[in-house]
Protein backbone atom coordinates (compact mmCIF):
# COMPACT_ATOMS: atom_id res chain seq x y z
CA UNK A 1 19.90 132.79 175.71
CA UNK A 2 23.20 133.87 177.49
CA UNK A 3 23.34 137.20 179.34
CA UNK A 4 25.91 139.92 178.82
CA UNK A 5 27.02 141.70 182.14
CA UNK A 6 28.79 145.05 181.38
CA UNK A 7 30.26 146.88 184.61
CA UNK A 8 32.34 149.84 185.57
CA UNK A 9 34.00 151.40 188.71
CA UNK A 10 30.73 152.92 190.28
CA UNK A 11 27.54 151.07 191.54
CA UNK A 12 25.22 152.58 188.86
CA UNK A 13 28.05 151.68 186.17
CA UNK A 14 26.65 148.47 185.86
CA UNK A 15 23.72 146.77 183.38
CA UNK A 16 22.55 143.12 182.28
CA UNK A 17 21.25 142.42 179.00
CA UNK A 18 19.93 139.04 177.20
CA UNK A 19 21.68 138.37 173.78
CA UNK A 20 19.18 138.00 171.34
CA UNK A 21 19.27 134.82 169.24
CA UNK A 22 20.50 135.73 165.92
CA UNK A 23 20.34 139.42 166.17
CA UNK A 24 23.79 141.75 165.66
CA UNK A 25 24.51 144.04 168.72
CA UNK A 26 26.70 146.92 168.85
CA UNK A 27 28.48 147.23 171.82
CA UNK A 28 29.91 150.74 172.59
CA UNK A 29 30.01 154.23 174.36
CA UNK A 30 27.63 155.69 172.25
CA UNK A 31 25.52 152.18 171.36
CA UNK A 32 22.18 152.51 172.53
CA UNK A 33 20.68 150.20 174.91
CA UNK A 34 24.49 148.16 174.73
CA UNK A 35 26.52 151.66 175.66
CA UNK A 36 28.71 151.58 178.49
CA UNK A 37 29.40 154.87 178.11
CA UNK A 38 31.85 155.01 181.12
CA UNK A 39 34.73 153.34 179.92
CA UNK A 40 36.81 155.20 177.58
CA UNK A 41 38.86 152.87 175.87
CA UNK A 42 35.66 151.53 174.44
CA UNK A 43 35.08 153.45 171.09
CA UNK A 44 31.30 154.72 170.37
CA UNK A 45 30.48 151.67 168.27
CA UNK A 46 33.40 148.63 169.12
CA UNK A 47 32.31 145.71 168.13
CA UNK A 48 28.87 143.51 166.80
CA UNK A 49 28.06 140.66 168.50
CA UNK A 50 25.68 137.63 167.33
CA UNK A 51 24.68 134.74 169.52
CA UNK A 52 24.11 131.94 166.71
CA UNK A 53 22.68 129.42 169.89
CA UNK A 54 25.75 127.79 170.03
CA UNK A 55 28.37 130.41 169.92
CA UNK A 56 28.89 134.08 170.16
CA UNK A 57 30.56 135.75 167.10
CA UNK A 58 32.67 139.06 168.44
CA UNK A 59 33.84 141.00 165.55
CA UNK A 60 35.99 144.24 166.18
CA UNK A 61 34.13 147.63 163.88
CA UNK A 62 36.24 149.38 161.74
CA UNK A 63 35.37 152.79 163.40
CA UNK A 64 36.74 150.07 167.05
CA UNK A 65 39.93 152.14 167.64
CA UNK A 66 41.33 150.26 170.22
CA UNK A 67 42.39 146.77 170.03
CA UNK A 68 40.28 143.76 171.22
CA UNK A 69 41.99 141.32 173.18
CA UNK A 70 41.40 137.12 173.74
CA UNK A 71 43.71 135.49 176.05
CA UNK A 72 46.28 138.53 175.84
CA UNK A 73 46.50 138.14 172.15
CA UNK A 74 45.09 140.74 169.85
CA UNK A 75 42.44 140.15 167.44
CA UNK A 76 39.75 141.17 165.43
CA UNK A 77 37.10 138.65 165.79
CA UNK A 78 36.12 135.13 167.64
CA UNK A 79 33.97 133.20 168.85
CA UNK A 80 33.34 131.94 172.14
CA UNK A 81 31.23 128.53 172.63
């Protein structure tokens, strides 16, 4: 099960979570245990993610205001392997 690091400018902006198997996970300010509520260009609810055991599936919310980028391209959604 891969890990998802999420950090900011301070010390205490920081936190580690395991990526459930099969699971969605909203990552965002305002998202629970997955809010990283100290970066701003992150909307309250951003994107789902959903580790499949093989891949992660990233998929940009429609409420997401601000772009999601891979490899300085826009998108929104991938996967990563």
């Amino acid at each position: 099960m891969p890990d998802l690091i999420a950090q900011g400018p301070e010390p205490a902006q920081r936190w580690r979570r395991a990526v459930p198997d099969d699971q969605p996970v909203v990552l965002g300010r305002a998202a629970g245990v997955w809010a990283v509520p100290w970066d701003h260009q992150v909307s309250r609810r951003h994107v789902r993610l959903l580790w499949t055991g093989q891949r992660l599936r990233v998929e940009r919310l429609p409420e997401g205001r601000n772009p999601v980028f891979v490899q300085g391209k826009e998108t929104d959604r991938f996967e990563l392997s």
